[in-house]
Protein backbone atom coordinates (compact mmCIF):
# COMPACT_ATOMS: atom_id res chain seq x y z
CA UNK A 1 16.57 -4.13 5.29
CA UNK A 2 14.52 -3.06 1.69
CA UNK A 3 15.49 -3.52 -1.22
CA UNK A 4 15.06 -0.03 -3.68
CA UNK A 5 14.44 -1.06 -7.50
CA UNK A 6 15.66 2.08 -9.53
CA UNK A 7 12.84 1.07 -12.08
CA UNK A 8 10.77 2.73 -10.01
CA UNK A 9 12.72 5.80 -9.77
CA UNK A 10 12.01 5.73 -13.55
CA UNK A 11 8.35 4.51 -13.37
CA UNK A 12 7.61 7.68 -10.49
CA UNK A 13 9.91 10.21 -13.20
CA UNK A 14 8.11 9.48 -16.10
CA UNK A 15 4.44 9.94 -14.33
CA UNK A 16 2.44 13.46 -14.54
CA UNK A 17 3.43 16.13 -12.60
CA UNK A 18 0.30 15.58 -10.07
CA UNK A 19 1.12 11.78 -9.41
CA UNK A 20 4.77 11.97 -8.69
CA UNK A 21 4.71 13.78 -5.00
CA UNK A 22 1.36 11.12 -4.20
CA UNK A 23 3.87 7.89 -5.63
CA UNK A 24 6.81 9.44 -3.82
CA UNK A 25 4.73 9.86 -0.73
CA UNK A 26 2.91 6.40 -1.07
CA UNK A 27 6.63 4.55 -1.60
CA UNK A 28 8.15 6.46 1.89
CA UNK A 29 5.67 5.57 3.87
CA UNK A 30 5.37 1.98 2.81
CA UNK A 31 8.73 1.75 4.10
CA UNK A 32 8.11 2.97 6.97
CA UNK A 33 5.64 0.71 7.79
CA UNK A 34 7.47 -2.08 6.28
CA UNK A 35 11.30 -1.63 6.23
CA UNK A 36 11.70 -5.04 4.80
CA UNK A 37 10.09 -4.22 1.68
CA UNK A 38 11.54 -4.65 -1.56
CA UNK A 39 10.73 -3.35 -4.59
CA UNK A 40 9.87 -4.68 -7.86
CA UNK A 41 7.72 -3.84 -11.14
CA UNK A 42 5.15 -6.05 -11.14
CA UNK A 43 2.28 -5.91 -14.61
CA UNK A 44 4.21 -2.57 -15.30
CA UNK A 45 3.29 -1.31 -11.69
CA UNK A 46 5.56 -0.57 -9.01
CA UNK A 47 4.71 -3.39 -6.38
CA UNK A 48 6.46 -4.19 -2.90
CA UNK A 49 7.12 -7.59 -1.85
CA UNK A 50 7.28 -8.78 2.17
CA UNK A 51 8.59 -11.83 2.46
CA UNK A 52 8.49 -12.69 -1.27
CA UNK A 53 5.02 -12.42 -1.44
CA UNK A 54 3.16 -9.12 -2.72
CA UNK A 55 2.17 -6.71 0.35
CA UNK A 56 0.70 -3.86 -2.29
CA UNK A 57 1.06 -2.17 -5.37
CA UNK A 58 0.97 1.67 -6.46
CA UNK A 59 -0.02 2.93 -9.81
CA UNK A 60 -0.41 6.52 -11.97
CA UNK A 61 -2.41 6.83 -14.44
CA UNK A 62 -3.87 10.05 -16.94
CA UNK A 63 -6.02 11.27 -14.40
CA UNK A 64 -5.27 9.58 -10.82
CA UNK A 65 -3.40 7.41 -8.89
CA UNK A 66 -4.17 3.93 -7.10
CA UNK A 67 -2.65 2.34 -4.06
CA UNK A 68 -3.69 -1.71 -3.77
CA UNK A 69 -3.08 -4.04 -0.86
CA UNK A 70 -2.65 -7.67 -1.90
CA UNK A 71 -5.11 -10.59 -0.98
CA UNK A 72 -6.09 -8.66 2.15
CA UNK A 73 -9.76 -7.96 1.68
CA UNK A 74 -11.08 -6.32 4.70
CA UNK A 75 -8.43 -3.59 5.45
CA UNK A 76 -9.58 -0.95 4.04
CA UNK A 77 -13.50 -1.35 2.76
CA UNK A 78 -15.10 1.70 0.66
CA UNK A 79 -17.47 -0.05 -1.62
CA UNK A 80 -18.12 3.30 -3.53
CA UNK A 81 -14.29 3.83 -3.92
CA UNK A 82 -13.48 0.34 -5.06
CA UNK A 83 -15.60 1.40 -8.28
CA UNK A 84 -13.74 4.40 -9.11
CA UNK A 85 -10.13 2.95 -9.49
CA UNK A 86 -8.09 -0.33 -8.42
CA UNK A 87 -6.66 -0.71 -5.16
CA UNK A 88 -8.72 0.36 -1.82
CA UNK A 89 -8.36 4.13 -2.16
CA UNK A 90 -10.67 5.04 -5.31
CA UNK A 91 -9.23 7.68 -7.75
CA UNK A 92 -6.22 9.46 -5.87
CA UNK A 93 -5.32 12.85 -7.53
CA UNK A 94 -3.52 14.70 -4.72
CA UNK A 95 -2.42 14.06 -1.11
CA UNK A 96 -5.33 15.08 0.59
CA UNK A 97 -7.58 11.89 -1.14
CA UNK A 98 -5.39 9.83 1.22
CA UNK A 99 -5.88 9.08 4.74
CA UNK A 100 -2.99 10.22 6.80
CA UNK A 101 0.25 9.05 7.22
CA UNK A 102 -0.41 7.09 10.06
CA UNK A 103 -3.32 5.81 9.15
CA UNK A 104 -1.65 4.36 6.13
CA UNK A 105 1.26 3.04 8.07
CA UNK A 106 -1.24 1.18 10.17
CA UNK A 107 -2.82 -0.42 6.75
CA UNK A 108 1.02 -1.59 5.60
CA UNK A 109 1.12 -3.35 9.02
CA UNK A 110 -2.19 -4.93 8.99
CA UNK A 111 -1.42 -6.65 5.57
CA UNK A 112 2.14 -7.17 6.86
CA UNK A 113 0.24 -9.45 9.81
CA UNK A 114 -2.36 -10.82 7.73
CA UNK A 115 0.20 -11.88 5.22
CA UNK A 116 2.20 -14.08 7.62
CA UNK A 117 -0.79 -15.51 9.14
CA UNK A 118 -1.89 -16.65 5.60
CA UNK A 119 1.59 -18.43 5.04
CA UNK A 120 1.57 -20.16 8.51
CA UNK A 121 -2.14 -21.38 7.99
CA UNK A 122 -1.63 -25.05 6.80
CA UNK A 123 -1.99 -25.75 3.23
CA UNK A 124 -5.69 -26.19 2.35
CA UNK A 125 -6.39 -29.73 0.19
CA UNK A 126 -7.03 -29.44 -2.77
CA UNK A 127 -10.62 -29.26 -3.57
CA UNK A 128 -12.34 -29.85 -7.17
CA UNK A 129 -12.66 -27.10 -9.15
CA UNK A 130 -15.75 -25.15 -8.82
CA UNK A 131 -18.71 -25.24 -11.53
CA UNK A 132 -19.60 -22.10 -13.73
CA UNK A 133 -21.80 -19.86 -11.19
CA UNK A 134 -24.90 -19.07 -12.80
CA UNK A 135 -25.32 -16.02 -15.04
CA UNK A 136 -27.48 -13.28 -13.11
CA UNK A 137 -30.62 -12.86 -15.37
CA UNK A 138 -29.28 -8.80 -15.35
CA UNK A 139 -25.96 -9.47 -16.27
CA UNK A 140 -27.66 -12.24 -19.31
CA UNK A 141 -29.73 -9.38 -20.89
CA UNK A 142 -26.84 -6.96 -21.04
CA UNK A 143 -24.95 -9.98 -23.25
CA UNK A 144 -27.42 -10.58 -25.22
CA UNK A 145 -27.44 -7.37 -26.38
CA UNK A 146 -23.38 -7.77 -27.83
CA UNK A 147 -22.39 -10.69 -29.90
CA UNK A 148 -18.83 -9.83 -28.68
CA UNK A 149 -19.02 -10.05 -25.02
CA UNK A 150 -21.68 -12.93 -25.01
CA UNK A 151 -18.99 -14.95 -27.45
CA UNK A 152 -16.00 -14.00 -24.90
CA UNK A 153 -18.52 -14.85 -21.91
CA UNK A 154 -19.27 -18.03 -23.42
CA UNK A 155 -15.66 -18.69 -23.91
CA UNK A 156 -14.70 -17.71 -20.75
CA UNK A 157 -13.25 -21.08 -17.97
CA UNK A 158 -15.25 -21.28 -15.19
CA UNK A 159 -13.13 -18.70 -12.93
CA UNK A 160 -13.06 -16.17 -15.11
CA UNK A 161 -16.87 -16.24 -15.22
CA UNK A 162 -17.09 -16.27 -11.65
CA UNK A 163 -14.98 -13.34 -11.42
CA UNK A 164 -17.63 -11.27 -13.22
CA UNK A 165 -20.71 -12.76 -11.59
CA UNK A 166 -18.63 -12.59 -8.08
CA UNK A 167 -17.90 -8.73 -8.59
CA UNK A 168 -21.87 -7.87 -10.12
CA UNK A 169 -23.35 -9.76 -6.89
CA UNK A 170 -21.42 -8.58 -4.26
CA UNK A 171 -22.21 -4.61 -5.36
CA UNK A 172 -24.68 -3.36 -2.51
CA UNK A 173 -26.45 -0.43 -3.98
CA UNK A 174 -28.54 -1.20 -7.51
CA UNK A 175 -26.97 1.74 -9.28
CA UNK A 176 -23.59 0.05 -8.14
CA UNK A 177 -24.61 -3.29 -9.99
CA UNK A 178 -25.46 -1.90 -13.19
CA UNK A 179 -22.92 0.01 -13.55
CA UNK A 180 -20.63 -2.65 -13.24
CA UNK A 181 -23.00 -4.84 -15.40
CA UNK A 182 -22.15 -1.64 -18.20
CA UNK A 183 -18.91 -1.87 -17.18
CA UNK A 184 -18.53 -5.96 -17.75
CA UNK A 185 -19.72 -5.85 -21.03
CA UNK A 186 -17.60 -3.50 -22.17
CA UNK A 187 -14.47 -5.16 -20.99
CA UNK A 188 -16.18 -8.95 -22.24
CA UNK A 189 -16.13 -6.67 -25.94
CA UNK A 190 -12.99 -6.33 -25.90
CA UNK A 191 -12.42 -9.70 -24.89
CA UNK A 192 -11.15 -8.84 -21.64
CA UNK A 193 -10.79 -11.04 -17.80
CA UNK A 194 -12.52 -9.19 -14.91
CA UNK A 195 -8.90 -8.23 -13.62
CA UNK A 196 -7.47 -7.47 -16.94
CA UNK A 197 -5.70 -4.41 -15.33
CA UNK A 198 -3.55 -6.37 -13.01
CA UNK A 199 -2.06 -8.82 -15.94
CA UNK A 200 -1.10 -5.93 -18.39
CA UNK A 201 2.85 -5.16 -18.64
């Protein structure tokens, strides 16, 4: 059986007014689709554990909300929604932004499955670590023009560099990739990691 944190309760009370029937909904029907769930706060987000491993995550902020499944790339893939928020789901600011209740259920299962096939693979060896990828030529220019962010860039180990170039590259539509280029160098100004959101709290 789940485990309910009552941080949560507090987390989902203090939200806005619009986010607290979307987190209430989003926490039900994760247990439904995973009654062994437990709760936990995890980076100042409410997060669900399977199996002592994270199975997703829900979030409120000002303006929306965000519902993330965990290492499970492939469930749910909206490249154009991925850009607006976190999570799979884009910006959620009511119930109808959501697919239905089934659907979601469905989702919780999927990354319930894909989750225990990932912890009965065998251990991969250890490899040695990856170089720095090289910098797009695109994402270069847009440095150069902020001593800040090329100074963090420069700065940054070889993962976190990769975790910009990864996320640039992978965008399929060019309006996509420079917007994220925009949106890199902001972050890299503030001397922030790619997924500075997820290691707040």
């Amino acid at each position: 059986m789940g485990k309910r944190d009552p941080r949560i309760d507090g987390y989902i009370a203090k939200s806005a007014d619009f986010a607290r029937p979307i987190l209430e909904h989003l926490r039900a029907v994760i247990h439904q689709g995973c009654p062994e769930a437990e709760e936990a706060i995890k980076w100042g987000m409410p997060a669900f554990l399977y199996h002592d491993r994270i199975l997703c995550g829900i979030a409120a902020f000002k303006r929306h909300c965000a519902l993330g499944f965990w290492g499970v790339r492939g469930i749910v893939g909206n490249e154009d929604k991925r850009d607006d928020a976190m999570g799979q789901f884009g910006r959620v600011v009511s119930l109808k932004d959501l697919p239905s209740k089934k659907a979601l259920i469905g989702y919780v299962r999927q990354a319930m499955t894909l989750g225990d096939e990932r912890a009965a693979a065998p251990p991969r060896s250890r490899k040695a670590p990856k170089p720095a990828p090289a910098t797009p030529d695109d994402l270069a220019a847009a440095l150069n023009k902020n001593r800040r962010a090329v100074a963090t860039y420069a700065a940054f180990s070889a993962s976190c560099k990769r975790e910009y170039v990864e996320w640039i590259t992978e965008a399929k539509r060019a309006q996509t990739r420079e917007n994220r280029i925009a949106q890199a160098v902001e972050w890299m100004a503030e001397g922030k990691q790619r997924n500075w959101k997820y290691k707040q709290g």
